[in-house]
Protein backbone atom coordinates (compact mmCIF):
# COMPACT_ATOMS: atom_id res chain seq x y z
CA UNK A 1 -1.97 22.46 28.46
CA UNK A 2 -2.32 25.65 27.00
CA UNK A 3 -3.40 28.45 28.98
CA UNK A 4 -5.62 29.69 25.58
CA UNK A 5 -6.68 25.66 26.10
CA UNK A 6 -7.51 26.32 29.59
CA UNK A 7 -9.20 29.31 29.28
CA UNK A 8 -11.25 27.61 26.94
CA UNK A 9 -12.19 24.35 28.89
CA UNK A 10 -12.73 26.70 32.06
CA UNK A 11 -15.13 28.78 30.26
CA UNK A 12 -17.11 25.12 29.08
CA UNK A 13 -16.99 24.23 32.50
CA UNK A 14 -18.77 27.60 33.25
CA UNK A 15 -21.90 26.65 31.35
CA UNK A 16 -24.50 24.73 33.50
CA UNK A 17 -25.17 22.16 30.70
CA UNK A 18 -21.41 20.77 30.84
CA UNK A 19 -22.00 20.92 35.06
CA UNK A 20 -25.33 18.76 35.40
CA UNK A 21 -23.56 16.32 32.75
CA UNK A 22 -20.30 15.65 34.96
CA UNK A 23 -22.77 15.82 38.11
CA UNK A 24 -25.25 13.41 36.43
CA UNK A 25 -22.11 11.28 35.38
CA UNK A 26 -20.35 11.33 39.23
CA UNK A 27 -23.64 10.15 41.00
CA UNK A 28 -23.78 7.27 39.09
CA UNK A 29 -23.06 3.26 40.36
CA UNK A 30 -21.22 2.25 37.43
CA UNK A 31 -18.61 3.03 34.85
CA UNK A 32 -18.80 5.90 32.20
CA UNK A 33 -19.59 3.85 28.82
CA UNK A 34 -20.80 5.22 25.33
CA UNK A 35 -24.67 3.61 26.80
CA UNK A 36 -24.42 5.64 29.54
CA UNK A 37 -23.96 8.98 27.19
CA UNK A 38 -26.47 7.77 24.97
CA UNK A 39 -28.88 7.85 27.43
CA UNK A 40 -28.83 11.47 27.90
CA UNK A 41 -30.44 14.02 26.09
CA UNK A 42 -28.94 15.00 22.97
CA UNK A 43 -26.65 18.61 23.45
CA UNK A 44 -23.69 19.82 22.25
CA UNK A 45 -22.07 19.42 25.66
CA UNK A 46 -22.18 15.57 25.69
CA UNK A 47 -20.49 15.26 22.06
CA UNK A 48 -17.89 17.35 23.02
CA UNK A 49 -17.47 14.92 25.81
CA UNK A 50 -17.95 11.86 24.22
CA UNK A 51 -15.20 12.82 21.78
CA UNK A 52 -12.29 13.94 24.41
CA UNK A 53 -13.33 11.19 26.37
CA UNK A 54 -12.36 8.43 22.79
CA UNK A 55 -9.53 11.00 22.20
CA UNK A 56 -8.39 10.09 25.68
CA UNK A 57 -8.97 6.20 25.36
CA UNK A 58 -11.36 6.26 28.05
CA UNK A 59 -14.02 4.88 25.67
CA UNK A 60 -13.28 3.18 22.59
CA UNK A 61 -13.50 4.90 18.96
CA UNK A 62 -16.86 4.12 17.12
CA UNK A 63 -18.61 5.37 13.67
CA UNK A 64 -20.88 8.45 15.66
CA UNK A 65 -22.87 9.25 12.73
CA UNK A 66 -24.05 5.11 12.39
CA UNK A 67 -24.41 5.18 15.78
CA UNK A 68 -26.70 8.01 16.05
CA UNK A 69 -28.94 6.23 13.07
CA UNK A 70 -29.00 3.16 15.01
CA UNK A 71 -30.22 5.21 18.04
CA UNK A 72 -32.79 7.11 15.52
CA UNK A 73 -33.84 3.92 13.88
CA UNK A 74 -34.81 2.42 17.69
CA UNK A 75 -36.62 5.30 18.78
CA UNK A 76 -38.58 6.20 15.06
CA UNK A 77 -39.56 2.55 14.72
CA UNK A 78 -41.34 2.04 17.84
CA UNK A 79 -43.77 4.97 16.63
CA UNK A 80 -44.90 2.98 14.04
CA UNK A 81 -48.34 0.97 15.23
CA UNK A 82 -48.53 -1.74 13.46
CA UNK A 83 -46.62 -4.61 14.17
CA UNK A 84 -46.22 -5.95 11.48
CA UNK A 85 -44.80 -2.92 9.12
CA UNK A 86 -43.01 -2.46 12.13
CA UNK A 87 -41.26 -6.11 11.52
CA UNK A 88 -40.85 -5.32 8.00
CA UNK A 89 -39.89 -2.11 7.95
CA UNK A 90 -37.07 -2.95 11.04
CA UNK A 91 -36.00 -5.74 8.11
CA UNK A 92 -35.26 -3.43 5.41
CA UNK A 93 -33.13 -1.08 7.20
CA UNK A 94 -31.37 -3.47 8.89
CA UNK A 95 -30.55 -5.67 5.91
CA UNK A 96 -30.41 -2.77 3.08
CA UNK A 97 -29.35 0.50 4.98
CA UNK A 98 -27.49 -0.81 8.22
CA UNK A 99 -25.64 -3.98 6.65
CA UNK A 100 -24.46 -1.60 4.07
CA UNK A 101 -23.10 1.60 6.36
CA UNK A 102 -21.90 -0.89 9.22
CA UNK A 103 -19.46 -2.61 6.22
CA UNK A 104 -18.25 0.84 4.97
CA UNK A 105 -17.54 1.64 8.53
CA UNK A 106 -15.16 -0.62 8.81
CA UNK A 107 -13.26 0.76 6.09
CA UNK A 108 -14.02 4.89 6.29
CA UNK A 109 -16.39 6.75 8.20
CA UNK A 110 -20.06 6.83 7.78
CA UNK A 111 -21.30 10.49 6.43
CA UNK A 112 -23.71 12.46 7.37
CA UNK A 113 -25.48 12.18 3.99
CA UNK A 114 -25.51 8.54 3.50
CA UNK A 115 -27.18 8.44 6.89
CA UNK A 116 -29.67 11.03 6.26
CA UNK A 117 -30.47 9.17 2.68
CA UNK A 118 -31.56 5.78 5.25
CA UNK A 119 -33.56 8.16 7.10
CA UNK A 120 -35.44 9.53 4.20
CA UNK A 121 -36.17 5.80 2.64
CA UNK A 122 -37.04 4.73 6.23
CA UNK A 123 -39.95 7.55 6.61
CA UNK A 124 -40.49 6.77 3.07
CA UNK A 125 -41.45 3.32 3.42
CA UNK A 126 -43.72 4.13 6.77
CA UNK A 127 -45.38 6.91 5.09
CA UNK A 128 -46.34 4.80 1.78
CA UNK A 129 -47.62 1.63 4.24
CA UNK A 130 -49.82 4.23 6.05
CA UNK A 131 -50.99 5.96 2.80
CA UNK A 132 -52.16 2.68 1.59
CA UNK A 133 -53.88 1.33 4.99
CA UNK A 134 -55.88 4.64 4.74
CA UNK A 135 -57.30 3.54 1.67
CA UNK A 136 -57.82 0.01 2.58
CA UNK A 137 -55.16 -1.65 1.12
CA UNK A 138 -51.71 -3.05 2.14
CA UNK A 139 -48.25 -3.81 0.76
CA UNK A 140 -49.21 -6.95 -0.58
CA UNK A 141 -52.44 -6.19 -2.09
CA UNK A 142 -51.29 -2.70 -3.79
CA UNK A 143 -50.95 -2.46 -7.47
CA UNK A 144 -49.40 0.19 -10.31
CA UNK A 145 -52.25 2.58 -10.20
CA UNK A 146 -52.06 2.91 -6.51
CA UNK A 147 -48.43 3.76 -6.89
CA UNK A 148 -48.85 6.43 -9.23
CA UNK A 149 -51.68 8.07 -7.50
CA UNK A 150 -49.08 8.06 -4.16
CA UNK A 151 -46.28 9.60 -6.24
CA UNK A 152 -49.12 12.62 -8.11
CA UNK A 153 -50.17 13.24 -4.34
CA UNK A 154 -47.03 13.19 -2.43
CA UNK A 155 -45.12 14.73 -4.50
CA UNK A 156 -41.66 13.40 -6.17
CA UNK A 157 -39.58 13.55 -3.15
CA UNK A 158 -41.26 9.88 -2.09
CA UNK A 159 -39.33 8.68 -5.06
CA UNK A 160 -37.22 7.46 -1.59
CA UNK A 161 -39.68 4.66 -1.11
CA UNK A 162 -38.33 3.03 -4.58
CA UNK A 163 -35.58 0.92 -2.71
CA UNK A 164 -38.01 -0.29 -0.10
CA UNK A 165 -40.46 -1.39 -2.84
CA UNK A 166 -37.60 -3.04 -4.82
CA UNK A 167 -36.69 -4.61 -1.76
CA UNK A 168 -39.67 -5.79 -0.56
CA UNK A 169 -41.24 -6.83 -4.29
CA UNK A 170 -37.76 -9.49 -4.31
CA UNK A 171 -38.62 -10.91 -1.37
CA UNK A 172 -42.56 -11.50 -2.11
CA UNK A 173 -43.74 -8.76 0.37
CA UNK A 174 -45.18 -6.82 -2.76
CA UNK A 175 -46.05 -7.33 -6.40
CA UNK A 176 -43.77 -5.74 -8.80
CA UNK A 177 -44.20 -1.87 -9.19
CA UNK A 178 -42.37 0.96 -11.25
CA UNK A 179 -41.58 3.79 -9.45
CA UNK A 180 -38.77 6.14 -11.54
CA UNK A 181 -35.56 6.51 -10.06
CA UNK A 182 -35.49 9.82 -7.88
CA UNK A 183 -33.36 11.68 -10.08
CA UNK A 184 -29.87 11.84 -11.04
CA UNK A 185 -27.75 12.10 -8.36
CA UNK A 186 -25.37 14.12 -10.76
CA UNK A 187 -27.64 17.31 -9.98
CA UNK A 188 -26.49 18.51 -13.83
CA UNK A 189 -29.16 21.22 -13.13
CA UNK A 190 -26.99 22.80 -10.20
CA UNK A 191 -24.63 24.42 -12.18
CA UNK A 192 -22.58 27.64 -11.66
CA UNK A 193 -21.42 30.18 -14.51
CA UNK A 194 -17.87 29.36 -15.63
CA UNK A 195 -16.62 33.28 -15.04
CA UNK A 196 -17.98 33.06 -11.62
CA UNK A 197 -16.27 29.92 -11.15
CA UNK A 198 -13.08 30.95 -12.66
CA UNK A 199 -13.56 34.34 -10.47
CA UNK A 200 -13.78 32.26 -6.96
CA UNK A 201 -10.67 30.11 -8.10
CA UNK A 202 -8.50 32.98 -8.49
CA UNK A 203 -9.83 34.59 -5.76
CA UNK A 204 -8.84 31.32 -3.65
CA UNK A 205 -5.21 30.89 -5.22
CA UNK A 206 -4.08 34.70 -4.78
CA UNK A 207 -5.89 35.88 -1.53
CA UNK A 208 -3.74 35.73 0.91
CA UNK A 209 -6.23 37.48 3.48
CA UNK A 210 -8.45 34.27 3.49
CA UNK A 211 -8.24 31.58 5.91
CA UNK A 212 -5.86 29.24 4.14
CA UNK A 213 -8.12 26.44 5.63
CA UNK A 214 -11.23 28.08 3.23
CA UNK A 215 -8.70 28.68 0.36
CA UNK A 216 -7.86 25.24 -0.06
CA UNK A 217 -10.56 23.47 0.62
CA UNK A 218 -12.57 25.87 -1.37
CA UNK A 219 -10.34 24.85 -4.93
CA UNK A 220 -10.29 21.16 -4.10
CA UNK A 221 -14.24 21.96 -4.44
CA UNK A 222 -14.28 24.63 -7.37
CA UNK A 223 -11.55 23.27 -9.10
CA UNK A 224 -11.54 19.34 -8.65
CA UNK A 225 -14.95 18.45 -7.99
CA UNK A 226 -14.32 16.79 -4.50
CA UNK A 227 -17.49 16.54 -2.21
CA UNK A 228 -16.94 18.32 1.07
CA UNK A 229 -18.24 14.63 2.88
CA UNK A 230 -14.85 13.56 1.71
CA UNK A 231 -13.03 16.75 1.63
CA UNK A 232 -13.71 16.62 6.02
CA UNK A 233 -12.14 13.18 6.11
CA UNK A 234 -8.67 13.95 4.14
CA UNK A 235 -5.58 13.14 5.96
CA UNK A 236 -2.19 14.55 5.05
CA UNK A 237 -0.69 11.23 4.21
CA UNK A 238 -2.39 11.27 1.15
CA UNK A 239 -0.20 14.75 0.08
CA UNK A 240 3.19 14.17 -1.15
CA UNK A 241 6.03 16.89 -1.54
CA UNK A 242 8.14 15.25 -4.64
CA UNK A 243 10.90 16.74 -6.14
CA UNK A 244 9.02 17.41 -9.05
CA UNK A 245 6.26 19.07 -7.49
CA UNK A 246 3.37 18.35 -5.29
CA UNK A 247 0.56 15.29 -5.69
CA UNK A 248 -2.17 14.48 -3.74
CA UNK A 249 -4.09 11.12 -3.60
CA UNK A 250 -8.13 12.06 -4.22
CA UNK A 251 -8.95 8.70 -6.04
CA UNK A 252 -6.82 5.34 -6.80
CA UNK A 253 -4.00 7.42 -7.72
CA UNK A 254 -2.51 10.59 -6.77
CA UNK A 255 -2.44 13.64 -9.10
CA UNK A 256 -0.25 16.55 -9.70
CA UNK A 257 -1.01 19.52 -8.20
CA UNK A 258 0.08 23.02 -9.91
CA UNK A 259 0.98 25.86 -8.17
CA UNK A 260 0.42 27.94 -6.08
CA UNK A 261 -1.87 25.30 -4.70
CA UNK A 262 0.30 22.64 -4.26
CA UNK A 263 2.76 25.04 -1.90
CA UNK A 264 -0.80 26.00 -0.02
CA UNK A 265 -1.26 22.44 0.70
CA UNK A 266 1.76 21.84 1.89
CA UNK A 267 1.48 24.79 4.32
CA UNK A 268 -1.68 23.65 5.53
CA UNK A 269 -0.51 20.43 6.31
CA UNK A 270 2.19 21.77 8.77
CA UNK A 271 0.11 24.80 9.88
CA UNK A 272 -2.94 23.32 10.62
CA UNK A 273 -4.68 24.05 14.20
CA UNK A 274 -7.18 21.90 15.72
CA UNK A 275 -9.64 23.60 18.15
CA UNK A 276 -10.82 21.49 20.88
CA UNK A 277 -11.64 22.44 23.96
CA UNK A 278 -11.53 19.21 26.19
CA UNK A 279 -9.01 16.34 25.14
CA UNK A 280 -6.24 16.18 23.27
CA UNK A 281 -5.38 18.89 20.96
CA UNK A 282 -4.01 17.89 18.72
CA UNK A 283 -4.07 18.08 15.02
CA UNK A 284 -4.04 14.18 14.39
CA UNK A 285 -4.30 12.56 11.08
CA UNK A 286 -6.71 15.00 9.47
CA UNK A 287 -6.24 18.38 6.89
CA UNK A 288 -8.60 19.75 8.29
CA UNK A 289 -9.21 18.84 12.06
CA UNK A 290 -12.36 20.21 13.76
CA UNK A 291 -13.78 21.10 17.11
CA UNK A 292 -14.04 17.93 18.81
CA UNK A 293 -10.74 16.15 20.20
CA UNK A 294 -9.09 13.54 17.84
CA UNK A 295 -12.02 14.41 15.07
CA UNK A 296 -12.11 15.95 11.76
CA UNK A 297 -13.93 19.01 10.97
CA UNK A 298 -17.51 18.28 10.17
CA UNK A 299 -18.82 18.53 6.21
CA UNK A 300 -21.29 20.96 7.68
CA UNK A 301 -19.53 23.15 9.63
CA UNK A 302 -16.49 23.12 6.20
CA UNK A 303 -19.75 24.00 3.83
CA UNK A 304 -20.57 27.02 6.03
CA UNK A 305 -17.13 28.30 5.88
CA UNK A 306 -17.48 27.69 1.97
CA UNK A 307 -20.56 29.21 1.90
CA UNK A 308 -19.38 32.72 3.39
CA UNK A 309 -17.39 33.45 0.87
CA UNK A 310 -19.68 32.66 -1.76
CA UNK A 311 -18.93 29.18 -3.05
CA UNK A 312 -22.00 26.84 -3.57
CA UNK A 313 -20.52 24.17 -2.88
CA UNK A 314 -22.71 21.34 -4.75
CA UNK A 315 -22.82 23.76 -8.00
CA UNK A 316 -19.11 24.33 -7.98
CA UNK A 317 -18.13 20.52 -7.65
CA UNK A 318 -21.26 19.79 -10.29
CA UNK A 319 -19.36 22.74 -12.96
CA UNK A 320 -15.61 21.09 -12.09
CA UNK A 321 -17.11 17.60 -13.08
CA UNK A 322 -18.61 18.42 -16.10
CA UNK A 323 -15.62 20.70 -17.31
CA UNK A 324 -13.07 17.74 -16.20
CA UNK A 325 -15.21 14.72 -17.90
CA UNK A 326 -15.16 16.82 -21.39
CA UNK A 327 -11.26 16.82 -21.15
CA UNK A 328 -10.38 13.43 -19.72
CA UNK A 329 -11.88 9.91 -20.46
CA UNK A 330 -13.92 8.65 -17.88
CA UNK A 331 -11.45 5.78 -16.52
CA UNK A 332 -9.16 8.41 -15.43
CA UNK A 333 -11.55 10.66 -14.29
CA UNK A 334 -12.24 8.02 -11.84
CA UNK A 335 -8.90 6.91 -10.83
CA UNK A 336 -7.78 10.48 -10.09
CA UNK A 337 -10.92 11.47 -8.66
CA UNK A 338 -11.98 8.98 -6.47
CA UNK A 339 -15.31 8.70 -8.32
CA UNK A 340 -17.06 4.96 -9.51
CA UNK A 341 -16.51 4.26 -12.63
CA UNK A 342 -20.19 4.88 -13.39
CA UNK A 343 -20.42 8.03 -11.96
CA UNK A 344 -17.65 8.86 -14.47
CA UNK A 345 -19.22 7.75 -17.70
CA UNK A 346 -22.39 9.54 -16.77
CA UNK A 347 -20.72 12.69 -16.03
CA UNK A 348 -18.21 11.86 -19.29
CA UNK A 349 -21.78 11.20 -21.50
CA UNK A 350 -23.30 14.43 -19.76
CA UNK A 351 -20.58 16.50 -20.93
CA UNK A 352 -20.35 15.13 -24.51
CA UNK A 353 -17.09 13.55 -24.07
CA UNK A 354 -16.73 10.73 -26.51
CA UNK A 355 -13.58 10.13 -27.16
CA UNK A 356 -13.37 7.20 -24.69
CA UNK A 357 -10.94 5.58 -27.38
CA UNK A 358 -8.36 8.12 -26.91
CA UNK A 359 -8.21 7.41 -23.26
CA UNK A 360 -3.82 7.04 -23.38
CA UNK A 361 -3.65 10.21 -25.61
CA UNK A 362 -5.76 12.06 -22.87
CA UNK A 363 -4.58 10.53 -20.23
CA UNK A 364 -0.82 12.07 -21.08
CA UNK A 365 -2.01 15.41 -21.01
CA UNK A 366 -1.57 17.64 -17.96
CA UNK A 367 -4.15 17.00 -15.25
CA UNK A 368 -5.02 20.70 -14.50
């Protein structure tokens, strides 16, 4: 250990949150166990445990953001009064929200968007049932016009209740309804100027007095359209130093990278510091390794860093699709991207690319 390492787990020691944990956690009868954390209340101090303690094998690895939905979903659920919306409600996130995050867990982690998106259809779905028991209805007994007066009063952002309706209409809970879908989830209206965007790129690619942790991650946004959700879960196995040049694996395939980034890349992959204060630190799989031990840098705490220096991170990756689907058909934009393929054509259609046909012509050209 490190004495900048233990400096820094001697000063978490020094806080009294971190003290009553490990004193909470050495009266106890039995073993320490992920239950036995999840019991406690929620603080910084017992994530940053949790994780040295997996980095450590003391406690097995699991998906923390679907765990902490399954913990919300237990607790918000037994607010709701009714028994039977309770029932139903516990049905659809189970079988819609949960099925669906538990099987991508097994294959990549759960973000912290797709579990904020069950959240919103979950209070979605209890706030529509209450609505309509206010006005002496139900679920089953609601019509259209009902609908649409919910929607003109609550405002468009209950547009999140469509999937439970869908849901629940298939199943005979409900009677068929339209409610529009809650907008694109392109976002074609978040847009930033191309000079600015051009202006942050170069600014990223020549300034060497940025963190080189900002720089890059900052062009994979402005420059090929990469979410930060998935830009906090790269791992350097997907870079590769050829003798041609650099490529890195966004999508199905990799793509080449032009320098100087490619040479950035590569320096970030061998430079890159982890900064964990209990477990082990080190810089594991990850580009971009974070603050707890063995994890990767959260999307949030990556889209602050973007955000200091200016780069809206949404709008940039928004302006990088559209400029990239009016150059390159959408099949390739979604191989090299790591976008569906229907994502692609909509972005393609939005930017008036419709030259599909030519897809092996374009598909020759230099990517970037």
């Amino acid at each position: 250990m490190t004495d900048l390492v233990l400096d820094e787990l001697l000063l978490w020691l020094s806080h009294q949150r971190p003290k009553q944990i490990l004193r909470t956690l050495a009266e106890g009868t039995g073993p320490v166990t992920h239950a036995t954390l999840d019991e406690m209340p929620e603080s910084k101090a017992v994530t940053y445990l949790r994780a040295a303690l997996v980095a450590t094998d003391v406690l097995p690895a699991r998906d923390e953001q679907l765990a902490s939905l399954e913990r919300w979903m237990s607790v918000f659920l037994q607010q709701v009064g009714d028994r039977q919306e309770r029932a139903l409600i516990s049905r659809f996130a189970t079988w819609v929200h949960l099925r669906r995050l538990r099987s991508r867990a097994r294959r990549r982690p759960v973000t912290h968007g797709q579990c904020q998106t069950a959240r919103h259809d979950i209070y979605a779905a209890v706030a529509l049932q209450r609505w309509l028991r206010q006005r002496g209805s139900g679920l089953a007994t609601c019509d259209q016009a009902q609908i649409d007066e919910w929607l003109a009063q609550t405002g468009r952002k209950h547009t999140q209740a469509r999937s439970f309706l869908m849901w629940s209409a298939a199943r005979g809970h409900s009677p068929a309804v339209h409610v529009p879908p809650r907008g694109t989830s392109r976002g074609t209206e978040r847009l930033v100027e191309e000079d600015e965007r051009w202006k942050i790129s170069k600014r990223l690619l020549h300034d060497a007095d940025l963190a080189l942790t900002d720089r890059v991650a900052g062009c994979l946004v402005v420059l090929y359209g990469q979410p930060v959700s998935r830009l906090a879960q790269l791992t350097t196995d997907r870079i590769f130093a050829e003798a041609g040049g650099v490529q890195l694996q966004l999508g199905s395939r990799p793509v080449e990278i032009p320098e100087p980034l490619g040479s950035m890349l590569l320096e970030l992959a061998r430079s890159r510091q982890p900064f964990a204060v209990l477990g082990q630190n080190d810089q594991g799989p990850w580009l971009f390794p974070g603050g707890r031990a063995g994890q990767a840098m959260t999307a949030s705490h990556l889209t602050v860093r973007l955000n200091r220096l200016g780069i809206r991170a949404r709008a940039s990756r928004n302006t990088a699709l559209l400029d990239l689907a009016a150059q390159i058909p959408a099949s390739v934009l979604s191989d090299v991207l790591g976008i569906s393929i229907t994502c692609a054509v909509a972005w393609s259609h939005d930017a008036g690319n419709t030259r599909l046909g030519y897809a092996a012509e374009v598909a020759r050209r230099k990517f970037l």
